[in-house]
N, C-alpha and C. Protein backbone atom coordinates (compact mmCIF):
# COMPACT_ATOMS: atom_id res chain seq x y z
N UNK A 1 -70.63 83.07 -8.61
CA UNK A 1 -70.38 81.77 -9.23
C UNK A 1 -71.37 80.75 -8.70
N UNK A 2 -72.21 80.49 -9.80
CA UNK A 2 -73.04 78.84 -9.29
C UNK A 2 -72.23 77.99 -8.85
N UNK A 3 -72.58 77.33 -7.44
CA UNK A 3 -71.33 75.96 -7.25
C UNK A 3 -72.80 75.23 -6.96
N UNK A 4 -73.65 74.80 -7.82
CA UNK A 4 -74.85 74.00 -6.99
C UNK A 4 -73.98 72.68 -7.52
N UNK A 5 -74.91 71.47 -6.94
CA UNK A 5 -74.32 70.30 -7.81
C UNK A 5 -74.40 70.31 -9.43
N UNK A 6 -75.17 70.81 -9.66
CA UNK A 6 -75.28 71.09 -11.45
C UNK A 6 -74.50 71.68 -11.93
N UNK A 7 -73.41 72.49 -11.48
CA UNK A 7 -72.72 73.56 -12.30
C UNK A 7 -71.28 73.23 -10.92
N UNK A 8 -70.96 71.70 -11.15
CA UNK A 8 -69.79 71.47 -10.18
C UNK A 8 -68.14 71.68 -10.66
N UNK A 9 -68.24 72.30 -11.92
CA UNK A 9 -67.42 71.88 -13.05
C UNK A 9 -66.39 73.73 -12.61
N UNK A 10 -66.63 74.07 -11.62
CA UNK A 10 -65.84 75.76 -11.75
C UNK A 10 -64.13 75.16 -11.80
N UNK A 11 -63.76 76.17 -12.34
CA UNK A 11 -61.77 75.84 -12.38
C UNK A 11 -61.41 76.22 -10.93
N UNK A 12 -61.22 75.05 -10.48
CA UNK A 12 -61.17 75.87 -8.63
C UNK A 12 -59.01 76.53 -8.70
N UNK A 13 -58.62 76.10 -9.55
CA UNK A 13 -57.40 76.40 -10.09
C UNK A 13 -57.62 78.39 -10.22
N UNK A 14 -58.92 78.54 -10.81
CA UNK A 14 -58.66 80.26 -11.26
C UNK A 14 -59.07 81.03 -9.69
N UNK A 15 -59.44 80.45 -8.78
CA UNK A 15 -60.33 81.08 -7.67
C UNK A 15 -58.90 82.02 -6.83
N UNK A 16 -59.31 82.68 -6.12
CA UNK A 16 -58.40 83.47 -5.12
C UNK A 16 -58.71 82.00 -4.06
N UNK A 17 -57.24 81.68 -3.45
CA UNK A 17 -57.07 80.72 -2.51
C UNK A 17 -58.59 81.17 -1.15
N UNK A 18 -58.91 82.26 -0.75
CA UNK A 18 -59.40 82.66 0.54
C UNK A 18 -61.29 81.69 -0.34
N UNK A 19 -61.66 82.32 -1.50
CA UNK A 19 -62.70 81.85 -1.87
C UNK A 19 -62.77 79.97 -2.39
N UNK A 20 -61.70 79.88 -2.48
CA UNK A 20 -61.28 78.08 -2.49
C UNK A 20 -61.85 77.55 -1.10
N UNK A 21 -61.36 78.29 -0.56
CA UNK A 21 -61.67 77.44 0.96
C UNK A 21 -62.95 78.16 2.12
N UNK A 22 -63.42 79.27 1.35
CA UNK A 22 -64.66 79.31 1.31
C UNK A 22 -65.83 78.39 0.42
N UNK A 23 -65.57 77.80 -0.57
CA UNK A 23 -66.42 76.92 -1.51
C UNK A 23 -66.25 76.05 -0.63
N UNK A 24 -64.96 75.07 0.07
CA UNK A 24 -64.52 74.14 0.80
C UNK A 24 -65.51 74.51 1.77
N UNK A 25 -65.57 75.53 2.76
CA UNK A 25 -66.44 74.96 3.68
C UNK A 25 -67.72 75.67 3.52
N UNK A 26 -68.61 75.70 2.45
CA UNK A 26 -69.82 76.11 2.06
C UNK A 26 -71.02 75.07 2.39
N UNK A 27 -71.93 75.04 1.84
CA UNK A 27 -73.12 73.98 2.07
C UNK A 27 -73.26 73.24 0.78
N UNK A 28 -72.23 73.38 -0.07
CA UNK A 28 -72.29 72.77 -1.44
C UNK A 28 -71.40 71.60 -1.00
N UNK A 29 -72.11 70.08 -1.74
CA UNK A 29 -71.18 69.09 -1.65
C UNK A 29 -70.03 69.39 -2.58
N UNK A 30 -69.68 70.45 -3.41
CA UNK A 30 -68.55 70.01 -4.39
C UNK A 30 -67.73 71.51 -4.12
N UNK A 31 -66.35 71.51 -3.98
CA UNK A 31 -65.52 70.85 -3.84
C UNK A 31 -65.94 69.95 -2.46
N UNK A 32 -65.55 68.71 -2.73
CA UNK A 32 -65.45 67.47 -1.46
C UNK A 32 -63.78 66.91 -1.20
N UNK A 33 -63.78 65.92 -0.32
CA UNK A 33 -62.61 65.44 0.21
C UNK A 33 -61.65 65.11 -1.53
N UNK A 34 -62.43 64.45 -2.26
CA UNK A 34 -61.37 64.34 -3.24
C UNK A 34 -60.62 65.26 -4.27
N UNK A 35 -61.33 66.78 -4.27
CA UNK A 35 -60.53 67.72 -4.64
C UNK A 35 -59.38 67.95 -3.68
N UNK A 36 -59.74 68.13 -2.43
CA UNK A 36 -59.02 68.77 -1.46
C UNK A 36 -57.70 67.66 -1.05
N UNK A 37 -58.19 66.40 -1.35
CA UNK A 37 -56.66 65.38 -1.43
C UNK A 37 -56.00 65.97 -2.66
N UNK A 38 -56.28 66.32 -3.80
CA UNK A 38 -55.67 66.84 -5.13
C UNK A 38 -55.11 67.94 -4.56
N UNK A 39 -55.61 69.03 -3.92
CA UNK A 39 -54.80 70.20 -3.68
C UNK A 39 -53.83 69.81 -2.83
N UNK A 40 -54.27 68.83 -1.61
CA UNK A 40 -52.85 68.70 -0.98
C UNK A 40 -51.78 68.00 -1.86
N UNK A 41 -51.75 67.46 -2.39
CA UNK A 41 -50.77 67.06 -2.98
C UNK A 41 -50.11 67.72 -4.14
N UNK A 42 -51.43 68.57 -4.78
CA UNK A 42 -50.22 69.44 -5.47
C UNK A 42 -49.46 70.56 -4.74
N UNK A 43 -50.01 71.00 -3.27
CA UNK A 43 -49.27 71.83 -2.43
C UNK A 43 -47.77 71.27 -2.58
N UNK A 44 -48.07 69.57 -1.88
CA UNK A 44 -47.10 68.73 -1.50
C UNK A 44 -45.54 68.51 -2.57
N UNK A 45 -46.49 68.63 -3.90
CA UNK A 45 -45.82 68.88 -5.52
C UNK A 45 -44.27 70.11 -5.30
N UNK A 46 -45.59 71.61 -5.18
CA UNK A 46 -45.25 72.66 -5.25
C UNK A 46 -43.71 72.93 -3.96
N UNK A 47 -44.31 72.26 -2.88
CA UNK A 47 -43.02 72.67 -2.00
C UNK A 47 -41.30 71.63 -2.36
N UNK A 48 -42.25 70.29 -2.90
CA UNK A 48 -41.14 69.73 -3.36
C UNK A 48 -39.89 70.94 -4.28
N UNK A 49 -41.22 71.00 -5.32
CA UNK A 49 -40.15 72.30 -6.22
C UNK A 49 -39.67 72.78 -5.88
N UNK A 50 -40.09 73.70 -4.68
CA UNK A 50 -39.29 75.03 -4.32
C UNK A 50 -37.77 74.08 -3.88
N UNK A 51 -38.30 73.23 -2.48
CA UNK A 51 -36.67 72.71 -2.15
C UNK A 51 -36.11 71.89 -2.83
N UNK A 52 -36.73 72.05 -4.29
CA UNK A 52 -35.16 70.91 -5.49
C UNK A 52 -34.59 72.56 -5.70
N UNK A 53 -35.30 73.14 -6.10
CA UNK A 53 -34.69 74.47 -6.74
C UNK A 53 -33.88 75.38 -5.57
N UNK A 54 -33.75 74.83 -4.71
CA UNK A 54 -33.35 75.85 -3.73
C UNK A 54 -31.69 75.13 -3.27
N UNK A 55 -31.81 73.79 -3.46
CA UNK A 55 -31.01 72.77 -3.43
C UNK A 55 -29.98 72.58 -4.55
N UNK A 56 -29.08 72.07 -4.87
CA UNK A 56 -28.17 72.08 -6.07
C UNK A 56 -27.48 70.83 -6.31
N UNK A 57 -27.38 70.84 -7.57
CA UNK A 57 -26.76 69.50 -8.63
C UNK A 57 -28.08 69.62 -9.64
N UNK A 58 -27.52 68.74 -10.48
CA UNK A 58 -28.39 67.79 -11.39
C UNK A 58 -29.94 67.43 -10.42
N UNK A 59 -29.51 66.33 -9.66
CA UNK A 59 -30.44 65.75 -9.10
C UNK A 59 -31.44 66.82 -8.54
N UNK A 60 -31.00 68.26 -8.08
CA UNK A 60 -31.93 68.76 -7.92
C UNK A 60 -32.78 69.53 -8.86
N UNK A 61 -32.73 69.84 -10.08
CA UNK A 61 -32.68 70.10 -11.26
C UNK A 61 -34.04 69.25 -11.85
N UNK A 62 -33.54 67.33 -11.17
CA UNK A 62 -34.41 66.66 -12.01
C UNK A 62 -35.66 66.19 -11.55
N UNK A 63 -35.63 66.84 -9.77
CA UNK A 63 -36.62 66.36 -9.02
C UNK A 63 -37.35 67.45 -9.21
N UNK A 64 -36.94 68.86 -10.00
CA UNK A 64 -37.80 69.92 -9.62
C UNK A 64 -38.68 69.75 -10.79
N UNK A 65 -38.35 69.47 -11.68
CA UNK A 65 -38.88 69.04 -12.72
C UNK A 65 -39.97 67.97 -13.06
N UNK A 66 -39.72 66.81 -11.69
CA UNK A 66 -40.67 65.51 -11.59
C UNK A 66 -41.57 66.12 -10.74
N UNK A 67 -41.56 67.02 -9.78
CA UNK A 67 -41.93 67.70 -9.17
C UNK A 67 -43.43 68.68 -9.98
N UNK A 68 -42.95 69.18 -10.63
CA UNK A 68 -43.46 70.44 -11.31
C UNK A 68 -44.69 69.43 -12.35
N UNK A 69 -44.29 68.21 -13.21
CA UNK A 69 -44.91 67.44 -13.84
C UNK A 69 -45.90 67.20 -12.82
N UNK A 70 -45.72 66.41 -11.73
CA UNK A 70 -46.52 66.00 -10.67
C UNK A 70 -47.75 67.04 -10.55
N UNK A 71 -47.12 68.01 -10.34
CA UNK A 71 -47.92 68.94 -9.76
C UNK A 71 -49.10 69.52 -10.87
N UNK A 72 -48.55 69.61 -12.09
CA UNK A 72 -49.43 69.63 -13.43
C UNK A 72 -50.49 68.87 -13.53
N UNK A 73 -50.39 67.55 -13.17
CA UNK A 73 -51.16 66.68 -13.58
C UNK A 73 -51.91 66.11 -12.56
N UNK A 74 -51.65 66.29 -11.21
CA UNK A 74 -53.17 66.66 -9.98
C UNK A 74 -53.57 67.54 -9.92
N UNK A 75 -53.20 68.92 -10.14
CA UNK A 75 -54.48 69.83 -9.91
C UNK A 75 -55.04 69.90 -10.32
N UNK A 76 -55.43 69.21 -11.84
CA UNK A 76 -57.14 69.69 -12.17
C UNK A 76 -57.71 68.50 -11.80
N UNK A 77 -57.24 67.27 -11.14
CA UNK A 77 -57.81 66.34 -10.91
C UNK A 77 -59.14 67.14 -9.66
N UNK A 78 -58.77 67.88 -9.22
CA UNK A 78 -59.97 68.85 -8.06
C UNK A 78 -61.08 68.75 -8.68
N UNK A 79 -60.73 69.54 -9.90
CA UNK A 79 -62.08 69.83 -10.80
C UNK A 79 -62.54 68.18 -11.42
N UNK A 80 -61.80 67.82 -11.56
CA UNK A 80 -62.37 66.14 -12.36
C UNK A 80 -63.48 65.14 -11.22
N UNK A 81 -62.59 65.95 -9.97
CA UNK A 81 -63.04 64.85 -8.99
C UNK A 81 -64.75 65.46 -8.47
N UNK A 82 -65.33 66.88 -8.29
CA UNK A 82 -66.40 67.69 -8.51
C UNK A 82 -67.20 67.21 -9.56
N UNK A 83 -66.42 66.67 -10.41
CA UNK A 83 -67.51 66.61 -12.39
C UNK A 83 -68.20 65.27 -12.14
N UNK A 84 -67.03 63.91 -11.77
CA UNK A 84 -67.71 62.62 -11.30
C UNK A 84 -68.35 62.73 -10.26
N UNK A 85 -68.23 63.54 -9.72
CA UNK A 85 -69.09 63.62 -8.15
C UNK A 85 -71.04 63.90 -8.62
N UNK A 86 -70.59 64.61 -9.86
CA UNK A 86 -72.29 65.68 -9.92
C UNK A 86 -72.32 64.87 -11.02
N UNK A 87 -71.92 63.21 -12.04
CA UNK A 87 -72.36 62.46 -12.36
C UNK A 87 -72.96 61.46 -11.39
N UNK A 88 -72.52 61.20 -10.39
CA UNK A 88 -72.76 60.33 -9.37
C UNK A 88 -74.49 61.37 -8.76
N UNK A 89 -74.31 62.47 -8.30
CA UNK A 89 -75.71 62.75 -8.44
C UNK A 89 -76.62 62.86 -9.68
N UNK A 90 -76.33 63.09 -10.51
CA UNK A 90 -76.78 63.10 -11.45
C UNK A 90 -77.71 61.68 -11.66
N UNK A 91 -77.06 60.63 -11.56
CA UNK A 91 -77.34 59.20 -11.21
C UNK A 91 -78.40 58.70 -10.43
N UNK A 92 -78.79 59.27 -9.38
CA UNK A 92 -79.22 59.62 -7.97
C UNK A 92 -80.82 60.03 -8.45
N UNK A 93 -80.97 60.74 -9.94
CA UNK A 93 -82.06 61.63 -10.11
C UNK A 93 -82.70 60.84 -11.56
N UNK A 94 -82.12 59.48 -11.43
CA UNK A 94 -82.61 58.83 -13.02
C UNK A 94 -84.42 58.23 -12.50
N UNK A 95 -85.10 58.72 -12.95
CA UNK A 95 -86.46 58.26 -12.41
C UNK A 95 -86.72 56.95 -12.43
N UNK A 96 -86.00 55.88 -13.76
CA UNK A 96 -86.73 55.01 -13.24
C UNK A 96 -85.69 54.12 -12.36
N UNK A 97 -86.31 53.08 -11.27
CA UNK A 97 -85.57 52.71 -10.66
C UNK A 97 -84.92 51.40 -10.78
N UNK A 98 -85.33 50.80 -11.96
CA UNK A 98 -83.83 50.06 -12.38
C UNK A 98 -82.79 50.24 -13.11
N UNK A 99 -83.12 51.42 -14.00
CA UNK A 99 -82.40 52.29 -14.62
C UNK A 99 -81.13 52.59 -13.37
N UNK A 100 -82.08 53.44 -12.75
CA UNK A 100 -81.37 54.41 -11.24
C UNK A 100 -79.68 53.44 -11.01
N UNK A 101 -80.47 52.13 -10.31
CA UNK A 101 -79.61 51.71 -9.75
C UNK A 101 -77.98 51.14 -10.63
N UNK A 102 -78.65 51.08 -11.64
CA UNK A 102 -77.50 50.60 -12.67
C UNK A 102 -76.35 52.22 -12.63
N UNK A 103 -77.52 53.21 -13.40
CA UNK A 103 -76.14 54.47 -13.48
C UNK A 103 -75.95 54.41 -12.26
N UNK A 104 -76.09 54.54 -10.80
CA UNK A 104 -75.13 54.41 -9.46
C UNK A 104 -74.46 54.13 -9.96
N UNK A 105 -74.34 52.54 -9.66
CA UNK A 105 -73.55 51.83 -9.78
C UNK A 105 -72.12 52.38 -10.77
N UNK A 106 -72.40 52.65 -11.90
CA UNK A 106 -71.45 53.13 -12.63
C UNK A 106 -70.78 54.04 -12.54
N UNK A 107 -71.90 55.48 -12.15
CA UNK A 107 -70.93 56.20 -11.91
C UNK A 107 -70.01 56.75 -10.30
N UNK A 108 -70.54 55.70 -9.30
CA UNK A 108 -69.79 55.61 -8.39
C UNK A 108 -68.52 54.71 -8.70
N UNK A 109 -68.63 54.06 -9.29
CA UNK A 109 -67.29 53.47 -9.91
C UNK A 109 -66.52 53.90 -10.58
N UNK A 110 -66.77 54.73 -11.64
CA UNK A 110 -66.17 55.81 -12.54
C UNK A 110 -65.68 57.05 -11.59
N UNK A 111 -66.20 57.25 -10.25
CA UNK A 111 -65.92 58.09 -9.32
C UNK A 111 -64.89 57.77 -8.37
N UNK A 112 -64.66 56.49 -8.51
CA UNK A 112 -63.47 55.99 -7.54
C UNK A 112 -61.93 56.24 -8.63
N UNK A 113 -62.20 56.61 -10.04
CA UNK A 113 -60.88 56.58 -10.73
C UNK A 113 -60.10 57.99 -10.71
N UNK A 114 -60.53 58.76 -10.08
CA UNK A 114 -60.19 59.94 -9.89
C UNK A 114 -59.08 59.77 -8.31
N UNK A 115 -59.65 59.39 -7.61
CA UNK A 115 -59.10 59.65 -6.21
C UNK A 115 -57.56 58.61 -6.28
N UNK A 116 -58.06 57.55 -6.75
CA UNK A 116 -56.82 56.61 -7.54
C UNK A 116 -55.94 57.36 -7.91
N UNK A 117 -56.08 58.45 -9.06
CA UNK A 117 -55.05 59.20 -9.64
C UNK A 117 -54.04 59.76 -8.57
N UNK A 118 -55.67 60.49 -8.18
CA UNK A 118 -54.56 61.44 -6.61
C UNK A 118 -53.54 60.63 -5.68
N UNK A 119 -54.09 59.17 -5.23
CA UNK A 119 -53.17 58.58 -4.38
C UNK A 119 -51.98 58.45 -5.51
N UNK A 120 -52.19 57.89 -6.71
CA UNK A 120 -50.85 57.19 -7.64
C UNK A 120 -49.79 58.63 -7.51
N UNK A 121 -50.54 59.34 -7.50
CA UNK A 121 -49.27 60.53 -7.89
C UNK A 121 -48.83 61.03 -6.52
N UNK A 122 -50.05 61.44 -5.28
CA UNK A 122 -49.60 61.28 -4.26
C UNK A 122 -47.88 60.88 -4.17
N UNK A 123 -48.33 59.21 -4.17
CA UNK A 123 -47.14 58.15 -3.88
C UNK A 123 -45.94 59.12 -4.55
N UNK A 124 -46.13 59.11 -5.85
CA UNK A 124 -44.71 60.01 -6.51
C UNK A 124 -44.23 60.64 -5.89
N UNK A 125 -44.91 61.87 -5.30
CA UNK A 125 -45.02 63.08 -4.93
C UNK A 125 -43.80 63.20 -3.53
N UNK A 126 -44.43 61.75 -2.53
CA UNK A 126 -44.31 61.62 -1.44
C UNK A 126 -42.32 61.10 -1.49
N UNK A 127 -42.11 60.67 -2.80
CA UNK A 127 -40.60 59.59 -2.88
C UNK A 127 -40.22 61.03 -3.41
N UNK A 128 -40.06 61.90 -4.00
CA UNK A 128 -39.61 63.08 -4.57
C UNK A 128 -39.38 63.58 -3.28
N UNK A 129 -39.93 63.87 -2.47
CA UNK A 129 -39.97 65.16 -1.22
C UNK A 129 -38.81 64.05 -0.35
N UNK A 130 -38.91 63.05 -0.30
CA UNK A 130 -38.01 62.20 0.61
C UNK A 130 -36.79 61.86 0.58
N UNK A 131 -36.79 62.04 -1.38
CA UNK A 131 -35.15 61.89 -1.73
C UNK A 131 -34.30 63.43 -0.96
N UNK A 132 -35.50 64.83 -1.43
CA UNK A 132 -35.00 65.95 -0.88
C UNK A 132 -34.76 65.77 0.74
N UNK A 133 -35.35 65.17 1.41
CA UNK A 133 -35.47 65.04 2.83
C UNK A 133 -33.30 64.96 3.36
N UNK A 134 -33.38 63.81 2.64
CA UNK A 134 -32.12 62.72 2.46
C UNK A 134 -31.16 64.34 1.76
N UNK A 135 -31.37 64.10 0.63
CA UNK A 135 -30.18 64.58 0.02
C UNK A 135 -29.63 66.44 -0.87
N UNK A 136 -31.53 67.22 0.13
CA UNK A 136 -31.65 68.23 -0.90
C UNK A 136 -30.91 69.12 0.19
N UNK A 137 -31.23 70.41 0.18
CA UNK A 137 -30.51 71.90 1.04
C UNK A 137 -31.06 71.07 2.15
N UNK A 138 -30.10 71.08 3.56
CA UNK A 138 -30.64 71.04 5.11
C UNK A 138 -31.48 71.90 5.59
N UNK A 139 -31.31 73.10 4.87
CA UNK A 139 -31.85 74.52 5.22
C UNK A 139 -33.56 74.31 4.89
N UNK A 140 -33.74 73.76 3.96
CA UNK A 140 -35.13 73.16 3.26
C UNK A 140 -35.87 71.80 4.22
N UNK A 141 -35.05 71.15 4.96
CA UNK A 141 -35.59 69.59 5.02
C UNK A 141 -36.83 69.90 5.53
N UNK A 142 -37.45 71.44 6.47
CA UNK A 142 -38.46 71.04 6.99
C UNK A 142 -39.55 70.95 6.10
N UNK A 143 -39.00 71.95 5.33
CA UNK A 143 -40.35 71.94 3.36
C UNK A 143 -40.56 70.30 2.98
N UNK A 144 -39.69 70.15 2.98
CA UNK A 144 -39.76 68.49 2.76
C UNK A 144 -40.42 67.55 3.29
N UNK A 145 -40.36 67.67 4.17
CA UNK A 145 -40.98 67.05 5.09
C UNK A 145 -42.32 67.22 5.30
N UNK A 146 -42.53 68.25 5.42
CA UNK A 146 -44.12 68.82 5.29
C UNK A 146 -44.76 68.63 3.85
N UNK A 147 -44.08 68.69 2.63
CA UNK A 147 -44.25 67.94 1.54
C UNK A 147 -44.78 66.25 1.67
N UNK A 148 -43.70 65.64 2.18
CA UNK A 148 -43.59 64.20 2.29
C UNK A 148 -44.99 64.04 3.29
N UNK A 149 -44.93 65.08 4.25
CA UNK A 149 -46.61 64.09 5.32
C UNK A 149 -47.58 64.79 4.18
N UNK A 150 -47.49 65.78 3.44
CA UNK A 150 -48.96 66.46 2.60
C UNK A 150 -49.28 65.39 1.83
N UNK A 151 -48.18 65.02 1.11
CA UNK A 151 -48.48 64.00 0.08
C UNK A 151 -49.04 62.75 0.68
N UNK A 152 -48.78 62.23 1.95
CA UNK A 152 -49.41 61.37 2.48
C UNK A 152 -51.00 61.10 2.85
N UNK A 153 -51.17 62.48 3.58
CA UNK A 153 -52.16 62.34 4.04
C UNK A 153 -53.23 62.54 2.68
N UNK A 154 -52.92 62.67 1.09
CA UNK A 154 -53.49 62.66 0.40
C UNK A 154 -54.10 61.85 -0.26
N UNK A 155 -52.90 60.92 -0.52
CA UNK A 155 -53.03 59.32 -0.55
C UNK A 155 -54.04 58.86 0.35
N UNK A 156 -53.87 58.83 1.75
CA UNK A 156 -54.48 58.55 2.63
C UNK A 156 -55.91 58.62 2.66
N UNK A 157 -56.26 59.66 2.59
CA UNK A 157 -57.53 60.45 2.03
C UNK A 157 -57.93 59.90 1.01
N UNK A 158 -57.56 60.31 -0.30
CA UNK A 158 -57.99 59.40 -1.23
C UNK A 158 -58.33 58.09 -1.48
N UNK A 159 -57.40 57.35 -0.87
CA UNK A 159 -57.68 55.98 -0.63
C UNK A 159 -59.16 55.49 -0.12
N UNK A 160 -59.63 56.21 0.93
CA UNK A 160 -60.72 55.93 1.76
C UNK A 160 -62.08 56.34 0.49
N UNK A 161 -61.70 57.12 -0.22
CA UNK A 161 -62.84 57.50 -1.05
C UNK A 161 -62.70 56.43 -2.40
N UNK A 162 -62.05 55.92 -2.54
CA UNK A 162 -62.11 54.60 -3.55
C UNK A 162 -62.60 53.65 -3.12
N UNK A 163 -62.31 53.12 -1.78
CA UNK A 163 -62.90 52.62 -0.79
C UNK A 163 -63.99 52.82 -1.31
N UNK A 164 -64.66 53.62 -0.35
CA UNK A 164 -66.06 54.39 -0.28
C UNK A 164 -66.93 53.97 -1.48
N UNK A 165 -66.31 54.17 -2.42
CA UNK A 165 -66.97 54.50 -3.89
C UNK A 165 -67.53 52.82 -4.45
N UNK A 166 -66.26 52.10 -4.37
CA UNK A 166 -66.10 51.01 -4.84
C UNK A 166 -67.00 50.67 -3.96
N UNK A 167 -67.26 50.39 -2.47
CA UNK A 167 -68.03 49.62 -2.00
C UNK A 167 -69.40 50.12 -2.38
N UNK A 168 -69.70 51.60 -2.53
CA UNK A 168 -71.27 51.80 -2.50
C UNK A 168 -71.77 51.07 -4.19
N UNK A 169 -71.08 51.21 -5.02
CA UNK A 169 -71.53 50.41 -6.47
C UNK A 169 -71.19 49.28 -6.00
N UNK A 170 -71.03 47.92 -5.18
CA UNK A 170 -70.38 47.51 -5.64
C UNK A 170 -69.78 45.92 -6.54
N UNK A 171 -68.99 46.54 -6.14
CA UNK A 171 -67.68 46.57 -7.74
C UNK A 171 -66.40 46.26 -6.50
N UNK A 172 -66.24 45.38 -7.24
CA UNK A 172 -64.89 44.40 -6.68
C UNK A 172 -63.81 44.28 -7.73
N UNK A 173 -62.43 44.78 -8.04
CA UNK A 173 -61.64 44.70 -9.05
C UNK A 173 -60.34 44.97 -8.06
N UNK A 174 -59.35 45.56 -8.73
CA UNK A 174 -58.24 45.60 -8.47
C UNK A 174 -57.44 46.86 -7.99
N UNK A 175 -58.51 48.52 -8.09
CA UNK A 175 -58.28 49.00 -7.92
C UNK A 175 -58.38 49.74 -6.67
N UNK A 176 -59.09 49.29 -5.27
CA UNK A 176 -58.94 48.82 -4.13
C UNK A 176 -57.64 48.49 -3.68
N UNK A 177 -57.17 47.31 -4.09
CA UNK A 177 -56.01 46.57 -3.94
C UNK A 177 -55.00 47.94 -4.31
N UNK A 178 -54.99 47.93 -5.45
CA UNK A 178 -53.92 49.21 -5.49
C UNK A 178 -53.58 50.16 -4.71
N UNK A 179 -55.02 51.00 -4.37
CA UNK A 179 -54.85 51.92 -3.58
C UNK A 179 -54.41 51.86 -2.21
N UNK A 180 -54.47 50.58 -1.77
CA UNK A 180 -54.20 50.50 -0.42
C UNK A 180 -52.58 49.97 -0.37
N UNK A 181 -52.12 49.50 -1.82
CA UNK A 181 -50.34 49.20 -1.79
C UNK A 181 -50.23 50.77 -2.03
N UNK A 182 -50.39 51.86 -2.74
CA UNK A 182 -49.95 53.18 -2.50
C UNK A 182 -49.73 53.47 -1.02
N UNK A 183 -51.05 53.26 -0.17
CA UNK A 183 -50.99 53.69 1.28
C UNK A 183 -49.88 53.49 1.83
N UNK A 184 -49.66 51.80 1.78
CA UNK A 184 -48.45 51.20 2.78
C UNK A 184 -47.34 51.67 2.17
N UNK A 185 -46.94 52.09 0.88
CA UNK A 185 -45.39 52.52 0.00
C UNK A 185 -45.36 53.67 0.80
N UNK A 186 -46.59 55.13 0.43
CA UNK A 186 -46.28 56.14 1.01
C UNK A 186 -46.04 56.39 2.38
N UNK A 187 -46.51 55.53 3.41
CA UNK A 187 -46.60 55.60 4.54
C UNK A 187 -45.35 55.09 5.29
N UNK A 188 -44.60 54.06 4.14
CA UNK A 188 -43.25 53.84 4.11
C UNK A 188 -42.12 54.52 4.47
N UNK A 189 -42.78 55.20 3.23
CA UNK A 189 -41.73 57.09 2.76
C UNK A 189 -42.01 57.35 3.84
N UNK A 190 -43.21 57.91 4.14
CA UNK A 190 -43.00 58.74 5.25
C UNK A 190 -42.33 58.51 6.47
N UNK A 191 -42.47 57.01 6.97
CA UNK A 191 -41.72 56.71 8.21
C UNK A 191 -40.43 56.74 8.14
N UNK A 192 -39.73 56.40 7.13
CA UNK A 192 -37.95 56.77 6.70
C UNK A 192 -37.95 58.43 6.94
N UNK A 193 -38.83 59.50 6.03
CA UNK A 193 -38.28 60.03 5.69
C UNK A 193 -38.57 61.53 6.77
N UNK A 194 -38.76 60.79 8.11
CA UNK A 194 -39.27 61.55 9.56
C UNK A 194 -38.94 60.67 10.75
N UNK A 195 -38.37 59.45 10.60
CA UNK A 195 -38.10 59.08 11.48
C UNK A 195 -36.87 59.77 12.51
N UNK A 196 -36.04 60.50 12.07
CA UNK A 196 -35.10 61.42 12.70
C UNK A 196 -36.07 62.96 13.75
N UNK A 197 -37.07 63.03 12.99
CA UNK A 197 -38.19 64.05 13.56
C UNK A 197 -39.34 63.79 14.21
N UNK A 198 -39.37 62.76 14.93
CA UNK A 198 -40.50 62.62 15.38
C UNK A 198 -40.67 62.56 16.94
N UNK A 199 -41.90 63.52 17.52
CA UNK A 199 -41.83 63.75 18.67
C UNK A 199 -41.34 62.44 19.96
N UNK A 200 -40.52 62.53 21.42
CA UNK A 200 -40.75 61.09 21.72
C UNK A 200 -39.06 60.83 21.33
């Protein structure tokens, strides 16, 4: 499989997990940090599921389900976040140089809307695993929990690359601001939903 920057576009979804995280730590910039916030959080998704489904009522029924949506709709953000990445080089290689600096500009900005996604759903991700924390099987809470910090540290992650992005074009708007109210919500969750577990 070509993974150069030109051909950043592979379904890292079809790969055997061992060659995922061989591409991860290869000499190719793509997959980068903002796929790998997408996988954690659809990990974060996936374990939610297991402990709604393992758990019982309705409510667990409806989280496995918000759960499972969640989880649908970040993982190909991996691959989305690789495609803006090798527009952003792509950008990098415009010869002339006022041209150049304009596509930067753009498509490092167009590159910060990806990682956004990951934190927004993150956040979801992170209140799903917390309600389970609270109210799903006891037998499960530690899935949960490890859900609830995955989803965090995804957000987390992500955040810094919107950051990143936004400042290198930059581009001053609102979606900065956002990402960093995801941080403090999820980081919220998380302190409720571990404060009974924490070393100390």
């Amino acid at each position: 499989m070509d993974s150069s920057p030109e051909n950043t576009t592979s379904e890292y979804l079809d790969l055997p997990l061992r060659a995922f995280l061989d591409l991860v730590a290869s000499g190719e910039p793509a997959p980068g940090g903002g796929s790998v916030a997408a996988v954690a959080v659809a990990l974060a998704a996936g374990l939610s599921g297991m402990a709604a489904r393992l758990s019982a009522g309705q409510l667990a029924d409806e989280l496995a389900d918000r759960a499972d949506a969640a989880r649908r709709r970040v993982a190909p953000l991996a691959r989305m976040d690789a495609e803006s990445y090798a527009r952003v080089l792509h950008a990098y290689r415009v010869p002339d140089s006022e041209t150049r600096s304009e596509s930067v500009s753009d498509a490092l900005s167009g590159a910060a809307d990806v990682p956004l996604a990951v934190a927004e759903i993150g956040n979801e991700v992170a209140g799903i695993a917390a309600r389970l924390v609270e109210e799903g099987n006891p037998s499960l809470k530690g899935d949960a929990i490890a859900a609830v910090l995955l989803a965090e540290a995804g957000v987390r992650a992500a955040t810094v690359l919107v950051e990143i992005n936004l400042s290198s074009a930059n581009v001053e708007d609102d979606r900065l601001g956002r990402a960093n109210e995801l941080v403090d919500k999820t980081a919220a969750t998380a302190q409720r939903a571990t404060e009974d577990h924490r070393p100390g």
